[in-house]
N, C-alpha and C. Protein backbone atom coordinates (compact mmCIF):
# COMPACT_ATOMS: atom_id res chain seq x y z
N UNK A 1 -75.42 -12.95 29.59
CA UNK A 1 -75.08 -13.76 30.76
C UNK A 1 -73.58 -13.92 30.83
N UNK A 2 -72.79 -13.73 31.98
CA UNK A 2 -71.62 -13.69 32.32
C UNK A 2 -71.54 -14.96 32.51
N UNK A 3 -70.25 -15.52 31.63
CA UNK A 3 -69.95 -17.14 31.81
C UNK A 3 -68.48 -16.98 32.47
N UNK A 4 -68.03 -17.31 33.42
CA UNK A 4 -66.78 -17.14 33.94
C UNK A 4 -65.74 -18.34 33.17
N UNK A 5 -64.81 -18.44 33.16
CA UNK A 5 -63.98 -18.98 32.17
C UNK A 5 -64.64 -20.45 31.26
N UNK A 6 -65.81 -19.59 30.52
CA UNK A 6 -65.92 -20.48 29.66
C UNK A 6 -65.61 -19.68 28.11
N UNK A 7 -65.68 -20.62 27.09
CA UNK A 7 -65.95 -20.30 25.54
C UNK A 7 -66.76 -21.61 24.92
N UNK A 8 -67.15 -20.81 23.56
CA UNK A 8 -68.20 -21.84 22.78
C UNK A 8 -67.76 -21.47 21.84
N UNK A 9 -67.72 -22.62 20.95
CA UNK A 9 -67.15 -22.63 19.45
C UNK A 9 -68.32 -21.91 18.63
N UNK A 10 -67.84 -21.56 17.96
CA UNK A 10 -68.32 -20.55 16.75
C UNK A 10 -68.13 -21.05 15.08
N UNK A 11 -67.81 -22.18 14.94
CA UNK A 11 -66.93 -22.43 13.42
C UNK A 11 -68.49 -22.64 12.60
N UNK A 12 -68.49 -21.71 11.51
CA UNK A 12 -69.41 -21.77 10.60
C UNK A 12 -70.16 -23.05 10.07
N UNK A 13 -68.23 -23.56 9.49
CA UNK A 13 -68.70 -24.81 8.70
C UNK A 13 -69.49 -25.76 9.36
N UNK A 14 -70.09 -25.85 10.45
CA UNK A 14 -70.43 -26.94 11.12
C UNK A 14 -72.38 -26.41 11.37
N UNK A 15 -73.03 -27.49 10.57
CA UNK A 15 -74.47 -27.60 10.33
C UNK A 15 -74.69 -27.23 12.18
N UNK A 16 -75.91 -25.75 12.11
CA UNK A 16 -76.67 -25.64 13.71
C UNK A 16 -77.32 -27.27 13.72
N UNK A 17 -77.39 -27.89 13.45
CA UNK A 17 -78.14 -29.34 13.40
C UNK A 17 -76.86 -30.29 14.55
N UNK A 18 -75.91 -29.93 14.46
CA UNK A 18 -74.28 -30.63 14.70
C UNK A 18 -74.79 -30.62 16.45
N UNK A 19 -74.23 -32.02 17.27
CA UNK A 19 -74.40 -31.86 18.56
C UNK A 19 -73.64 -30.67 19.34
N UNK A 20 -74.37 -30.16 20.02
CA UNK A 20 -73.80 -29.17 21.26
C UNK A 20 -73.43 -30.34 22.89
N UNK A 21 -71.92 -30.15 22.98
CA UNK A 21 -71.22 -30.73 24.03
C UNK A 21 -71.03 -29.74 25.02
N UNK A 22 -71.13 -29.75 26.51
CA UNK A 22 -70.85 -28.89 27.14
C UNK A 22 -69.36 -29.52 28.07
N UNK A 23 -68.64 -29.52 28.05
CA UNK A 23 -67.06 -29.89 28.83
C UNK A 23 -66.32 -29.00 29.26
N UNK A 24 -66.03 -29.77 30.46
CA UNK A 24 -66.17 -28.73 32.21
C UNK A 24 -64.91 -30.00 32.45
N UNK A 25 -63.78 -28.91 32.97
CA UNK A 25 -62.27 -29.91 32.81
C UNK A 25 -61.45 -28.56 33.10
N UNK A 26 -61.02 -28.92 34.56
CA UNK A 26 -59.95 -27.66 35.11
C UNK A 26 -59.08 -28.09 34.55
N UNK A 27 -58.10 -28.84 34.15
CA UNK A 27 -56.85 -28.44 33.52
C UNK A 27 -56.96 -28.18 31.74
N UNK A 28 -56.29 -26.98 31.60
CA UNK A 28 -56.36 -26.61 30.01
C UNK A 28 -55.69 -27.72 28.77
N UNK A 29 -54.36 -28.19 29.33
CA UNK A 29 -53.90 -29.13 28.53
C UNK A 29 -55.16 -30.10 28.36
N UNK A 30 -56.29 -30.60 29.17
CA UNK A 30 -56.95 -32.08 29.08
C UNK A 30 -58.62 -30.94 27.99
N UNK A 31 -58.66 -29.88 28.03
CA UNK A 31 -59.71 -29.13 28.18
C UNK A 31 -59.70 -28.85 26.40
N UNK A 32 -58.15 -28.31 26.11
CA UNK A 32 -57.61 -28.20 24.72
C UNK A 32 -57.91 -29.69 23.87
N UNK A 33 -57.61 -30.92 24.74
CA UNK A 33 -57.42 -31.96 23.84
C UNK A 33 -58.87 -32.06 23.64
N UNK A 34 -60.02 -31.68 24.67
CA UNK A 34 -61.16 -32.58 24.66
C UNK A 34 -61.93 -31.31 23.27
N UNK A 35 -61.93 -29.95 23.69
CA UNK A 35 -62.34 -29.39 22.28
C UNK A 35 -61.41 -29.78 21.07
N UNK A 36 -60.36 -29.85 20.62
CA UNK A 36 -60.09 -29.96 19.44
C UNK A 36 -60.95 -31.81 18.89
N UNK A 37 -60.69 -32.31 20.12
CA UNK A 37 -61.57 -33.80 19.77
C UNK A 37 -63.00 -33.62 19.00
N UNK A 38 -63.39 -32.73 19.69
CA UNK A 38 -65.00 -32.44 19.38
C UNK A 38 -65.36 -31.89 18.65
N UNK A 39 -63.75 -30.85 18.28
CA UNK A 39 -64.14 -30.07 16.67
C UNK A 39 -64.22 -30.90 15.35
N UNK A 40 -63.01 -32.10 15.80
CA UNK A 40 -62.92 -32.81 14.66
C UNK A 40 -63.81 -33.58 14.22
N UNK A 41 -64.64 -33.81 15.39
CA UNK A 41 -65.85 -34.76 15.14
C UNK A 41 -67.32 -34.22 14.74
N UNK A 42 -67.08 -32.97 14.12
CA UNK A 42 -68.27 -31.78 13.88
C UNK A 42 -68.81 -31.33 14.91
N UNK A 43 -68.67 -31.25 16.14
CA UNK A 43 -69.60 -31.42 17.17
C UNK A 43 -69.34 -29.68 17.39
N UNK A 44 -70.12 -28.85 18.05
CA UNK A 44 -70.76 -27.94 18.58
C UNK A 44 -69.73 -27.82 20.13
N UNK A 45 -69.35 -26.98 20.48
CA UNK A 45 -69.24 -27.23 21.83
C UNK A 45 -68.55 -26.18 22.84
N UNK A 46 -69.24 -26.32 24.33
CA UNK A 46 -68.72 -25.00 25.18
C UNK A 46 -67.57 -25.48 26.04
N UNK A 47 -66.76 -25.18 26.56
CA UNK A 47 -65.64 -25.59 27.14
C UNK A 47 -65.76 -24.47 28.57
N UNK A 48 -65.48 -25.62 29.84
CA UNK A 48 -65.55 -24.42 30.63
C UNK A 48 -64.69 -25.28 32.29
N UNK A 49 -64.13 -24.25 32.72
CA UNK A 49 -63.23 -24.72 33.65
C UNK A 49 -63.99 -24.32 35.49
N UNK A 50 -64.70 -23.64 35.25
CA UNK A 50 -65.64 -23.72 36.71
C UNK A 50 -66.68 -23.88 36.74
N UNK A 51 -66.66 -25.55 37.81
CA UNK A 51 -68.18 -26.24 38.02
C UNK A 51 -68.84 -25.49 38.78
N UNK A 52 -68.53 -24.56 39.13
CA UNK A 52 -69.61 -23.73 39.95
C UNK A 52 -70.85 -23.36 39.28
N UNK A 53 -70.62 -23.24 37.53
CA UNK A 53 -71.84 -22.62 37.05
C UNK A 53 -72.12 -23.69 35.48
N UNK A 54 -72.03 -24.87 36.00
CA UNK A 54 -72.31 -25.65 34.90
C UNK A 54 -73.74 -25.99 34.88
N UNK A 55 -74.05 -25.84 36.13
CA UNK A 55 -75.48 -25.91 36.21
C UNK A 55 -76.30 -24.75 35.24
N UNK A 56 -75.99 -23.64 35.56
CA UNK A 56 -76.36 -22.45 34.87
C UNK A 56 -76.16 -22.62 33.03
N UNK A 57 -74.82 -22.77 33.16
CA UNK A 57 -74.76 -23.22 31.03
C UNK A 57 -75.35 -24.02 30.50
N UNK A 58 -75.81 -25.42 31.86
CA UNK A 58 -76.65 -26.44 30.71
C UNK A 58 -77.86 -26.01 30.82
N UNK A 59 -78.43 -25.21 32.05
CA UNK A 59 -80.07 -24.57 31.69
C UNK A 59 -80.10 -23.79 30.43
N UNK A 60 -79.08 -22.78 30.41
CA UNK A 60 -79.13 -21.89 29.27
C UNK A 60 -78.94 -22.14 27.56
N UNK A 61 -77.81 -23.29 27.76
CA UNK A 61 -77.77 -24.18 25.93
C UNK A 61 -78.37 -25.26 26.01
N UNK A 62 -78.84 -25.94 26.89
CA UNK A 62 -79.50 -27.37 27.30
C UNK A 62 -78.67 -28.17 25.73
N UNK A 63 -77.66 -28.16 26.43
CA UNK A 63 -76.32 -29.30 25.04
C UNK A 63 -76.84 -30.58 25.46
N UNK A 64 -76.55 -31.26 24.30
CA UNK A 64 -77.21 -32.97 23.73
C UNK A 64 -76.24 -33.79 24.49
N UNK A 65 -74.94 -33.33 24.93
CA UNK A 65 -74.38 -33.99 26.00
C UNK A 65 -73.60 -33.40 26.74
N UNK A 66 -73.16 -33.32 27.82
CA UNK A 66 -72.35 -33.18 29.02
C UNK A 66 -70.90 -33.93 29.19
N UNK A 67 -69.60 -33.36 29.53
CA UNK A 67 -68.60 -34.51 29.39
C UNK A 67 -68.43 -34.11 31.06
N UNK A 68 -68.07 -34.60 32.10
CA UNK A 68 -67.72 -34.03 33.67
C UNK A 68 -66.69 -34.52 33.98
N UNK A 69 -65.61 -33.49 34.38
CA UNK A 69 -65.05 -34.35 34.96
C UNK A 69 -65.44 -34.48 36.56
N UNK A 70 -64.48 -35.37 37.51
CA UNK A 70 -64.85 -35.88 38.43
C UNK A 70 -64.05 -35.34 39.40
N UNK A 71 -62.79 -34.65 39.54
CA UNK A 71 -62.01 -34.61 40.52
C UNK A 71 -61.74 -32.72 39.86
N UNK A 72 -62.56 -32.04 40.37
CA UNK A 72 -62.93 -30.31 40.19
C UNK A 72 -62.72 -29.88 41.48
N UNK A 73 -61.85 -28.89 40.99
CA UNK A 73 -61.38 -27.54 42.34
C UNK A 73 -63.11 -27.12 43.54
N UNK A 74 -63.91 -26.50 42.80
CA UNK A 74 -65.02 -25.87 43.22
C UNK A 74 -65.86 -26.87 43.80
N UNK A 75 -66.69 -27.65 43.00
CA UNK A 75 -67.85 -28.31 43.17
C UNK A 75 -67.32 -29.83 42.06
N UNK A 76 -67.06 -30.82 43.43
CA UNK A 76 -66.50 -32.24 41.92
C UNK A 76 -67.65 -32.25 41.35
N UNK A 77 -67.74 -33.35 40.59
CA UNK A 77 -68.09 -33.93 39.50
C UNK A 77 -69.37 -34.68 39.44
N UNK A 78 -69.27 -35.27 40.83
CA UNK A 78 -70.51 -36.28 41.31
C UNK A 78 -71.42 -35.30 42.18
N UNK A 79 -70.99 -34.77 42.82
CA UNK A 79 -71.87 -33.34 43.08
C UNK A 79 -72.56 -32.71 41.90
N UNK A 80 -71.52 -32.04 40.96
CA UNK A 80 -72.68 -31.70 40.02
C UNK A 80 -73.48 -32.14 39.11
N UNK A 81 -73.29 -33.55 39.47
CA UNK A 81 -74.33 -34.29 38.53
C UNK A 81 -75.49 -34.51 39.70
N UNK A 82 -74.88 -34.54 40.39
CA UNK A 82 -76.63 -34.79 41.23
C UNK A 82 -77.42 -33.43 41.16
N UNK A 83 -77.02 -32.27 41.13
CA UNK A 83 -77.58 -30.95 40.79
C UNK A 83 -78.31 -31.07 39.40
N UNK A 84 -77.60 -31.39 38.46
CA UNK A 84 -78.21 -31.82 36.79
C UNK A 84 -79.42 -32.68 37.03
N UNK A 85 -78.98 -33.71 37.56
CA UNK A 85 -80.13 -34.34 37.90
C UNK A 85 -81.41 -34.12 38.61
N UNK A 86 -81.73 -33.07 38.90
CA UNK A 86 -82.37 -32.69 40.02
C UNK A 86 -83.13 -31.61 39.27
N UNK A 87 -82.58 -30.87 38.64
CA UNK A 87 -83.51 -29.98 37.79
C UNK A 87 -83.76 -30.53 36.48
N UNK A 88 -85.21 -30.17 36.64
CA UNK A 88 -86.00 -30.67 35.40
C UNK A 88 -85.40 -30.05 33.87
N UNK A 89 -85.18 -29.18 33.52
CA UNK A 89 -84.38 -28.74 32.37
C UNK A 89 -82.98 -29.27 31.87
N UNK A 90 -82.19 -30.12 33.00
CA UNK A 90 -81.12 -30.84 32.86
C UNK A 90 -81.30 -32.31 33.13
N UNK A 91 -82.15 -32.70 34.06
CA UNK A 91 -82.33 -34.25 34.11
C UNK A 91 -82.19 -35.12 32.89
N UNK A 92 -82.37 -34.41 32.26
CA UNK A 92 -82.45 -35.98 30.85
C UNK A 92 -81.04 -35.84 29.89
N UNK A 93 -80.48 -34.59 30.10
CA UNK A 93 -79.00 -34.82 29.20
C UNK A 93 -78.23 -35.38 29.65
N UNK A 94 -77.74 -36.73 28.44
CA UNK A 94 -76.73 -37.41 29.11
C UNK A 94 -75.24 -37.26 29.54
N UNK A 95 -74.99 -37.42 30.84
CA UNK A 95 -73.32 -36.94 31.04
C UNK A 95 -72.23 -37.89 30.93
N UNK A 96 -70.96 -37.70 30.48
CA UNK A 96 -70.03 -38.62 30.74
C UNK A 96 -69.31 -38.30 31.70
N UNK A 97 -68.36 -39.40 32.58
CA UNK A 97 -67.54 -38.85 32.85
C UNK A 97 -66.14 -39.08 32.63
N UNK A 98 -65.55 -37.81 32.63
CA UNK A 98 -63.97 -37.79 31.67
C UNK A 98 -63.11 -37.90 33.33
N UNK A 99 -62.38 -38.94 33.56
CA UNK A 99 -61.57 -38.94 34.52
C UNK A 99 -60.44 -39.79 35.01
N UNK A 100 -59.83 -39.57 35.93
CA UNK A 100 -58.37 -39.83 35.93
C UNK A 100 -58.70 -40.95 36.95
N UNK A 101 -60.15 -40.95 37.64
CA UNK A 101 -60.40 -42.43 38.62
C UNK A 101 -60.26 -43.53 37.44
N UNK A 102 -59.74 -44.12 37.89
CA UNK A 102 -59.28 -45.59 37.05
C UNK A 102 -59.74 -46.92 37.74
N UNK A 103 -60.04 -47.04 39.08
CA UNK A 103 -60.76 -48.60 39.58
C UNK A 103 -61.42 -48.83 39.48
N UNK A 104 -62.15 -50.15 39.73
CA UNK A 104 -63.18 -50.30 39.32
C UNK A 104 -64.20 -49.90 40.62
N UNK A 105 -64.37 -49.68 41.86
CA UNK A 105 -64.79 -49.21 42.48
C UNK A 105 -65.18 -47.62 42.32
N UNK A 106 -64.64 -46.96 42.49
CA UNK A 106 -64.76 -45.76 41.44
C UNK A 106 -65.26 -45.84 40.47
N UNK A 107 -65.06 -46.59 39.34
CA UNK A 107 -66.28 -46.59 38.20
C UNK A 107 -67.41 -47.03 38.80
N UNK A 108 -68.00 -47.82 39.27
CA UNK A 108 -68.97 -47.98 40.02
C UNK A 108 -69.85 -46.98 40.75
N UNK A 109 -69.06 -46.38 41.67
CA UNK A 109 -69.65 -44.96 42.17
C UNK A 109 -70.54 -44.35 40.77
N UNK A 110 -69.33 -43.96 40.14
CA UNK A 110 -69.89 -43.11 39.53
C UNK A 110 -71.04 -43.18 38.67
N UNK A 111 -70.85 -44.89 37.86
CA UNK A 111 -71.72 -44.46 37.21
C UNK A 111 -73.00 -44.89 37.95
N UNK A 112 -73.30 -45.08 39.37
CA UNK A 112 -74.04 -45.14 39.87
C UNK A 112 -75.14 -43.91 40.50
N UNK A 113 -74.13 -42.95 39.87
CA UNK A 113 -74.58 -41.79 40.70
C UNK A 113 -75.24 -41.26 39.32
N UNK A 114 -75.26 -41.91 38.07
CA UNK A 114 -76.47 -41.15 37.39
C UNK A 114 -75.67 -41.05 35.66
N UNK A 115 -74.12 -41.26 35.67
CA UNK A 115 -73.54 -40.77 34.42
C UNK A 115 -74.17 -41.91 33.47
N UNK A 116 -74.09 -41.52 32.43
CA UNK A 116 -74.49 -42.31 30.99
C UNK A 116 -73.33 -43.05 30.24
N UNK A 117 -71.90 -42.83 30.49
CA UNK A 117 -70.90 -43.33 30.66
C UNK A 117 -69.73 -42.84 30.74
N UNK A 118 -68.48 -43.53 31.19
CA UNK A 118 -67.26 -42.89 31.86
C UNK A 118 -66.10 -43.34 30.86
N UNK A 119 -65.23 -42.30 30.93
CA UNK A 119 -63.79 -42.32 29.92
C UNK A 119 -62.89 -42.24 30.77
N UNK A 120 -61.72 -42.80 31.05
CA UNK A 120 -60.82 -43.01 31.71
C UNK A 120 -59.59 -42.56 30.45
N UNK A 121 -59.10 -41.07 31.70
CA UNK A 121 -57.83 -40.21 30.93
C UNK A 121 -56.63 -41.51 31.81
N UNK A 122 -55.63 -41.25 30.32
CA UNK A 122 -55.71 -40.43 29.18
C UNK A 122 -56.65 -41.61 28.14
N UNK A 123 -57.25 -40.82 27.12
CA UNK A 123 -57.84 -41.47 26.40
C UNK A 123 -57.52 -41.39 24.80
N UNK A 124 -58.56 -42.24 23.98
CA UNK A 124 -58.11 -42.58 22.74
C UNK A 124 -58.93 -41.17 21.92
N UNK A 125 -58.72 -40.83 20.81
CA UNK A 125 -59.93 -40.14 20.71
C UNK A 125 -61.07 -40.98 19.72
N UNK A 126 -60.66 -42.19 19.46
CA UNK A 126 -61.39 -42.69 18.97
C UNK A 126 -62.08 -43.49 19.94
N UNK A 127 -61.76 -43.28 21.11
CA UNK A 127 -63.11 -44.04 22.42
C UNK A 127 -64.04 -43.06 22.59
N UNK A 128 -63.41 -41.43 22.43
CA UNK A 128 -63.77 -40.60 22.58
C UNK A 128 -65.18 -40.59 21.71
N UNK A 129 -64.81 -40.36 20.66
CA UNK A 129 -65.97 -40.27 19.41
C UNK A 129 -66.78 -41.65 19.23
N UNK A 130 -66.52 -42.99 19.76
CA UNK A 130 -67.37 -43.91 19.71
C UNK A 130 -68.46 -43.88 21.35
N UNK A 131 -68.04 -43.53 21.88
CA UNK A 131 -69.19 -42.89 23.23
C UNK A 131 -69.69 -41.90 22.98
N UNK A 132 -69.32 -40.98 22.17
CA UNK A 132 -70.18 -39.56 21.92
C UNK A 132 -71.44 -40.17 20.74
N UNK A 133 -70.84 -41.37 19.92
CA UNK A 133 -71.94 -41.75 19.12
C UNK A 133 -73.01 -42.49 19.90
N UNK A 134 -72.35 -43.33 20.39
CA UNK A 134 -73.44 -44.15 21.10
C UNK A 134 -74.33 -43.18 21.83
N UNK A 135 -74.22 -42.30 22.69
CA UNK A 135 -74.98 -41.80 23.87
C UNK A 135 -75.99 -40.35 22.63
N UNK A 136 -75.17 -40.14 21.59
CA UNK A 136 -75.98 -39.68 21.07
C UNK A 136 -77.26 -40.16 19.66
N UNK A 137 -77.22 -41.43 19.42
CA UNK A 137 -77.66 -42.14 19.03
C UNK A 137 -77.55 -42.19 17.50
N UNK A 138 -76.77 -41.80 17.01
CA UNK A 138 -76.79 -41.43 15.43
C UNK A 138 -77.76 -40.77 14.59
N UNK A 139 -77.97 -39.83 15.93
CA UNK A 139 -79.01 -38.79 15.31
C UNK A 139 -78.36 -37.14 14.54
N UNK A 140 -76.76 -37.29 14.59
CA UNK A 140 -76.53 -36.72 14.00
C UNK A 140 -75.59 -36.94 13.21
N UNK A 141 -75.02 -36.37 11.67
CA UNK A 141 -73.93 -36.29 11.26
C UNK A 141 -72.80 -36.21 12.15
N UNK A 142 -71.96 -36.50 11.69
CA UNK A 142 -70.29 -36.86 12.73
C UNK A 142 -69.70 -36.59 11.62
N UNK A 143 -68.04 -35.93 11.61
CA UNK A 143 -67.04 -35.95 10.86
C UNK A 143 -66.17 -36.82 11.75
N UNK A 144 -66.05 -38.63 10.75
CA UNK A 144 -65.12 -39.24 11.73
C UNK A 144 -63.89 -38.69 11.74
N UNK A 145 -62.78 -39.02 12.46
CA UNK A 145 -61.36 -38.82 12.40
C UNK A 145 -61.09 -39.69 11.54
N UNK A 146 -61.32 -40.62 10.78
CA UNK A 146 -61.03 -41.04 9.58
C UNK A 146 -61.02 -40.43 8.44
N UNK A 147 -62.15 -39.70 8.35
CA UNK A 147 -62.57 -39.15 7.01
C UNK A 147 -61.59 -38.23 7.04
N UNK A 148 -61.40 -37.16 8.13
CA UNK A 148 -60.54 -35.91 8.37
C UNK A 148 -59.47 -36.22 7.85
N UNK A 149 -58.86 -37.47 8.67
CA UNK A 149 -57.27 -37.46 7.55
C UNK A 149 -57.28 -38.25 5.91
N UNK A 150 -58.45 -37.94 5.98
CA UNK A 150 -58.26 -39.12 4.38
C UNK A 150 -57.98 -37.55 3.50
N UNK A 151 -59.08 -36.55 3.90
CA UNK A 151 -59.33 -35.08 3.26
C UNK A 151 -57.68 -34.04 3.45
């Protein structure tokens, strides 16, 4: 299957048990920070810059979470969550959304429109990794960013 500018991590050391993240984020600087976040936190994950076919990657890896952003060239953010939502193979993975809306009206929208919860760039990465726990329930091992720099 032809994935148009996406990639998926490959790093050995990390248990197939480790969550699979799927994060969809047109700019590379915000796209770089959000995988190296996710490496550090053991996590699994595909990185991909056109919402046109996010629908298509989460049918095909059905990942334990979704990060969206909200303000996308192709198809935004709240659009393609109502698509996720709508097909039965994606309805139940939870999405965040990663974005630069900051009011509270805007948060509202959004997470009205279905997200599981929202991160407001720029962010910490330790907000980062405490919403990836919560929404994934501590059903898996995590490498905190604590431990990383203690090692």
């Amino acid at each position: 299957m032809y994935l148009a500018k996406s990639f998926m991590s490959d790093k050995k050391q990390h248990n197939s048990q480790q969550p699979l993240v799927l994060a969809v984020e047109d700019h590379d600087d915000s796209l770089l920070l959000i995988s190296y976040a996710l490496e550090s936190l053991g996590c699994r994950f595909i990185c991909q810059k056109d919402s046109a076919t996010t629908l298509l990657v989460a049918k095909e890896y059905q990942p334990d979470l979704i990060m969206l952003d909200i303000l996308l060239p192709s198809i935004n953010g709240i659009d393609v969550m109502g698509y996720l939502k709508k097909e039965p193979l994606t309805s139940g993975i939870p999405v965040v959304a990663v974005t630069a809306l900051s009011d509270k009206e805007d948060q509202e929208r959004i997470l009205q429109a279905g997200f599981a919860g929202y991160l407001c760039k720029p962010y910490m990465i330790e907000d980062l990794e405490l919403l990836i726990r919560r929404l994934l329930c501590g059903k898996f091992q995590f490498f905190s960013t604590y431990q990383l720099c203690q090692e």
